[in-house]
N, C-alpha and C. Protein backbone atom coordinates (compact mmCIF):
# COMPACT_ATOMS: atom_id res chain seq x y z
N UNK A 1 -3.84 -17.43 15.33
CA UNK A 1 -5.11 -16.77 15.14
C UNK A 1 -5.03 -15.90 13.88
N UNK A 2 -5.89 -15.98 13.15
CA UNK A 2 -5.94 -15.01 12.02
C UNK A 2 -6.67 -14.25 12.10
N UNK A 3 -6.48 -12.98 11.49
CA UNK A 3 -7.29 -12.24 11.89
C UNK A 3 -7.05 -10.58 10.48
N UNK A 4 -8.45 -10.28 9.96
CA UNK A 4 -9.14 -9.53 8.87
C UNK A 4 -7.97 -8.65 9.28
N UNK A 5 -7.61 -7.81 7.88
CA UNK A 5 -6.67 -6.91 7.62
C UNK A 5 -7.33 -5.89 6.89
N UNK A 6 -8.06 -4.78 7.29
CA UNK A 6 -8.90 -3.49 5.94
C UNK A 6 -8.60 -2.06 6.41
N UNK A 7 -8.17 -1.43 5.83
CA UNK A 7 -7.47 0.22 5.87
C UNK A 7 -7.43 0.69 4.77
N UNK A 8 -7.39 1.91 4.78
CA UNK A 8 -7.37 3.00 4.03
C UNK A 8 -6.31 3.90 4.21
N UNK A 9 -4.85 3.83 3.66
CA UNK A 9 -4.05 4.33 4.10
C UNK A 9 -3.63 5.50 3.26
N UNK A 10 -3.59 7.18 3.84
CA UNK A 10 -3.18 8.17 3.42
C UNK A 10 -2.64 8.68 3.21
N UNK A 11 -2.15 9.14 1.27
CA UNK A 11 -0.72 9.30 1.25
C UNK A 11 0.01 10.33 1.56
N UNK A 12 0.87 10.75 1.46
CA UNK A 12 2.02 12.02 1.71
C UNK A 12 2.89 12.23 0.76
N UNK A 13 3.77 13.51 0.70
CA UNK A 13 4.70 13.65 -0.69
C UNK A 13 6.00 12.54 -0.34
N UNK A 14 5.98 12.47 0.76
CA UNK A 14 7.17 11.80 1.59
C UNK A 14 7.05 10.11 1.76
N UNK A 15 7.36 8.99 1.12
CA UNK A 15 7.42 7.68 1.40
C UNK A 15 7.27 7.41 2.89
N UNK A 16 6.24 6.54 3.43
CA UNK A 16 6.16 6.22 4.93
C UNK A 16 5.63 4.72 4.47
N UNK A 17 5.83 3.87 5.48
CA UNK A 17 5.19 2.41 5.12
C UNK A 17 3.74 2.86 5.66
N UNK A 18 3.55 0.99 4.80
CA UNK A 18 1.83 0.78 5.21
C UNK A 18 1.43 0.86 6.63
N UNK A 19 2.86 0.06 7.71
CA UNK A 19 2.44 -0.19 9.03
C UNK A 19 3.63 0.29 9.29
N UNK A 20 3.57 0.60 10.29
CA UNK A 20 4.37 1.61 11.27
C UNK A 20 5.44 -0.13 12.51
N UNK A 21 4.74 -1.15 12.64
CA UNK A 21 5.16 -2.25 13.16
C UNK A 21 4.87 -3.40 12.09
N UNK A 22 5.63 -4.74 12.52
CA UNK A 22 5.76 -5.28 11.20
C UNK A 22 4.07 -6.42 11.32
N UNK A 23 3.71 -6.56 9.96
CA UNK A 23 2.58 -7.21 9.81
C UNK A 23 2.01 -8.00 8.85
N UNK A 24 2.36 -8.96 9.10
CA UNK A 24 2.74 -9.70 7.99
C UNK A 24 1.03 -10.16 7.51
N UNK A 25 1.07 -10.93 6.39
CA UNK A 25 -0.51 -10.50 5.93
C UNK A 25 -0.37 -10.86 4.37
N UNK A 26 -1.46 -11.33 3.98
CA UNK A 26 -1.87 -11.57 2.43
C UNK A 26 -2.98 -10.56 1.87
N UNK A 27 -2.83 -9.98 1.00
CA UNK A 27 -3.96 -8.91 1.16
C UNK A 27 -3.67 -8.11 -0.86
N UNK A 28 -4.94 -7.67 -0.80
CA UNK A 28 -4.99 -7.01 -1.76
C UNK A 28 -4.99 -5.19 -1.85
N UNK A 29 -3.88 -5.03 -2.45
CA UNK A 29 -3.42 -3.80 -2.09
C UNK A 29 -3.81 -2.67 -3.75
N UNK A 30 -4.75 -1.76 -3.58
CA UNK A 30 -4.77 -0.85 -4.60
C UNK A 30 -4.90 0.78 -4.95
N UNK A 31 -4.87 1.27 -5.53
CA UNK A 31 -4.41 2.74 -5.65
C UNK A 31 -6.29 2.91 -6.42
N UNK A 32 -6.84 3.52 -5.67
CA UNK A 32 -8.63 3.45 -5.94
C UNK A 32 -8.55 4.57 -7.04
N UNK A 33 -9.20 4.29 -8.24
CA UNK A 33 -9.66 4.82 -9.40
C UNK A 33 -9.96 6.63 -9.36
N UNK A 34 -10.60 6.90 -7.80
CA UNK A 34 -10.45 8.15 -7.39
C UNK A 34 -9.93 9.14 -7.06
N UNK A 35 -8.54 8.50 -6.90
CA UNK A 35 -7.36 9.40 -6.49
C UNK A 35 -6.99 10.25 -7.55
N UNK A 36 -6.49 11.56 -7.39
CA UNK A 36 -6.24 12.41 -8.39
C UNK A 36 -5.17 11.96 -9.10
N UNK A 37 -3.97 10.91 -8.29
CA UNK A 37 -2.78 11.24 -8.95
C UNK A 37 -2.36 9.55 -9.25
N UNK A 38 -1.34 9.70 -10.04
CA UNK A 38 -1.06 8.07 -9.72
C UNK A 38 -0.26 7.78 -7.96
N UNK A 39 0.04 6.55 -7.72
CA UNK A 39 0.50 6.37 -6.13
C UNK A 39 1.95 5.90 -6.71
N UNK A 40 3.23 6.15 -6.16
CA UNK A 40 4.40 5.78 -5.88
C UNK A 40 4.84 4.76 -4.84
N UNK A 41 5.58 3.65 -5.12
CA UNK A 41 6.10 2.80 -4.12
C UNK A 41 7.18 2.95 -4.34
N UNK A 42 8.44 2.37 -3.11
CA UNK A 42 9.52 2.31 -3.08
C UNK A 42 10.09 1.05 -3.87
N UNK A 43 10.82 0.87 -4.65
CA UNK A 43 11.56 -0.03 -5.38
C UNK A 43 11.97 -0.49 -4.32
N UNK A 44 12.53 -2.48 -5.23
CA UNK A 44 13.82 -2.85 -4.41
C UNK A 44 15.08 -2.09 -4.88
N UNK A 45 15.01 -0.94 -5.56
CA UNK A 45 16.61 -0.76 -6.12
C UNK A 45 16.66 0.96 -5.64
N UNK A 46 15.55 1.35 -5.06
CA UNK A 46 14.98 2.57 -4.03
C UNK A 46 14.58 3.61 -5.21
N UNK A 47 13.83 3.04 -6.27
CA UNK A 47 13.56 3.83 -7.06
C UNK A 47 11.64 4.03 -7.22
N UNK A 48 11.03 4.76 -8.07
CA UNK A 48 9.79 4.77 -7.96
C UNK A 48 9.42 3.78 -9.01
N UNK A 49 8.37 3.30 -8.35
CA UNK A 49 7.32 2.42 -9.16
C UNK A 49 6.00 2.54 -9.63
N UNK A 50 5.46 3.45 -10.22
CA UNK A 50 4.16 3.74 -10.54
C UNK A 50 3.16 3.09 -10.70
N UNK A 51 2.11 3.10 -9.64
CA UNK A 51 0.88 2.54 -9.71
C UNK A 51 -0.10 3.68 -10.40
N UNK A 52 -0.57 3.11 -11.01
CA UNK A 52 -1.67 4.36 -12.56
C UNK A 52 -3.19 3.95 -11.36
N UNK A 53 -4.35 4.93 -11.27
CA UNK A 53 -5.50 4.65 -10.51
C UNK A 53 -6.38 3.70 -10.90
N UNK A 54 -6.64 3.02 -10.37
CA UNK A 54 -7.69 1.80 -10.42
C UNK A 54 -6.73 0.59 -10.51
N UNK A 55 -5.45 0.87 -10.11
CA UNK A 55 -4.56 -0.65 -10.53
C UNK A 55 -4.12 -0.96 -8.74
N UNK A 56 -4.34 -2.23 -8.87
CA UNK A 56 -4.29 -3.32 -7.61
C UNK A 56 -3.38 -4.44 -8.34
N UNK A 57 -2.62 -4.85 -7.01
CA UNK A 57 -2.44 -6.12 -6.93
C UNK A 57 -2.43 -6.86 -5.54
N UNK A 58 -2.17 -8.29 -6.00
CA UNK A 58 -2.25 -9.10 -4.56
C UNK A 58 -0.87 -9.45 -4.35
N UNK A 59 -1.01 -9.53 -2.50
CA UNK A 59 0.53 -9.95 -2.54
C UNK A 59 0.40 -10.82 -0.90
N UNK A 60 0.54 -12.18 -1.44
CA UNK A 60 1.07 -13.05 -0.04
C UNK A 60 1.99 -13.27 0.87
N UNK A 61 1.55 -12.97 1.91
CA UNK A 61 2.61 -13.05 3.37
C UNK A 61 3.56 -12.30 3.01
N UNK A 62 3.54 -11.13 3.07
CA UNK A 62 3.94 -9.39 2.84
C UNK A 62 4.19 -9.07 4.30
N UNK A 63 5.38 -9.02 4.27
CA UNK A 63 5.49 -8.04 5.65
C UNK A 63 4.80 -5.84 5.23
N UNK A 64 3.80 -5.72 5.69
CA UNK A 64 3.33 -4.38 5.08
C UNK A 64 4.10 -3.44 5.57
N UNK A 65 4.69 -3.67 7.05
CA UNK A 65 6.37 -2.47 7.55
C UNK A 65 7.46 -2.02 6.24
N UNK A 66 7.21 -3.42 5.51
CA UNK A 66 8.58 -2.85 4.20
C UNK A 66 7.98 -2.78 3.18
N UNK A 67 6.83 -1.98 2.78
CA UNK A 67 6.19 -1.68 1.71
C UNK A 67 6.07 0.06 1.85
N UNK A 68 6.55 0.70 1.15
CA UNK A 68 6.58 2.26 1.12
C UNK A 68 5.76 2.78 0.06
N UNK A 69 5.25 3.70 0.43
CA UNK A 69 4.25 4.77 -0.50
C UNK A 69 4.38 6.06 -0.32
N UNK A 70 4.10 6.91 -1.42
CA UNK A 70 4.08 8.26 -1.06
C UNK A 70 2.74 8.39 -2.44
N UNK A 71 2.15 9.86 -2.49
CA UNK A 71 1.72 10.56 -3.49
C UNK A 71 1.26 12.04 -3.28
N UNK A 72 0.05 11.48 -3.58
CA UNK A 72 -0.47 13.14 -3.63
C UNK A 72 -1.15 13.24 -2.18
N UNK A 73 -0.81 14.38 -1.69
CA UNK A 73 -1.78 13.88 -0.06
C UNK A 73 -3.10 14.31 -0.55
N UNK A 74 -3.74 13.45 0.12
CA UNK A 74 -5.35 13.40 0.24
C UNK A 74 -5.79 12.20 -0.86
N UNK A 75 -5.11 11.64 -1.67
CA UNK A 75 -5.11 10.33 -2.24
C UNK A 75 -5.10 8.76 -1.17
N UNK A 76 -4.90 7.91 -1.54
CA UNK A 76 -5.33 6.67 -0.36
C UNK A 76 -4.77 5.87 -1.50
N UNK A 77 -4.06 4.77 -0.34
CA UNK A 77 -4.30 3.48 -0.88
C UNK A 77 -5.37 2.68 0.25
N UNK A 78 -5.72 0.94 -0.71
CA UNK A 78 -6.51 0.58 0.33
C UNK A 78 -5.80 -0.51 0.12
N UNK A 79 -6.04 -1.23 1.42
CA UNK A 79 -5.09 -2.38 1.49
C UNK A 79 -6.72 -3.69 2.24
N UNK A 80 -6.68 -4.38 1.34
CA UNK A 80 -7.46 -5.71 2.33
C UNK A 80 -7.21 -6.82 1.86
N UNK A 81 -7.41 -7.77 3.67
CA UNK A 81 -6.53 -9.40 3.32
C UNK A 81 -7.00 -9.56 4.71
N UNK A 82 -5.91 -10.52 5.05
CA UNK A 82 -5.72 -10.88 6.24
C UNK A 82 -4.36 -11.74 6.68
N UNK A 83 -4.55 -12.17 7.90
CA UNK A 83 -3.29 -12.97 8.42
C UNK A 83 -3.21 -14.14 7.99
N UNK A 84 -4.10 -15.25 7.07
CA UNK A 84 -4.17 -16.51 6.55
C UNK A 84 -3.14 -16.76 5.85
């Protein structure tokens, strides 16, 4: 069954994943033009990766449990896709 993937996930100074259980998913993931700050992800080498605001990308059959973020709190990422 597939099934729509859309959130608004809120950041923290502290790296936490997208999903708290694992969820695998194709989806378009971006740091919205509105956020004050740029958004941080966790490297594969556990270093930061800077997403600048208004920058998205897509990413297929992503487990979203091992995708980490932190920033500015009260910033967002948004994440939409689905299970296809």
């Amino acid at each position: 069954m597939n099934n729509a993937v859309m959130f608004t996930f809120e950041l923290s100074g502290e790296y936490r994943p997208l999903s708290e259980t694992p969820l695998v998913a194709s989806v378009d993931i971006s740091a919205p033009p509105g956020n004050a700050d740029p958004v941080f992800f966790r490297g594969m080498d556990g270093g930061d990766v800077l997403w600048i605001k208004g920058e998205w990308h897509t990413m297929i059959r992503v487990d979203l449990s091992t995708i980490y973020v932190k920033g500015t709190p009260g910033d967002v990422v948004s994440v939409v896709g689905g299970t296809w």
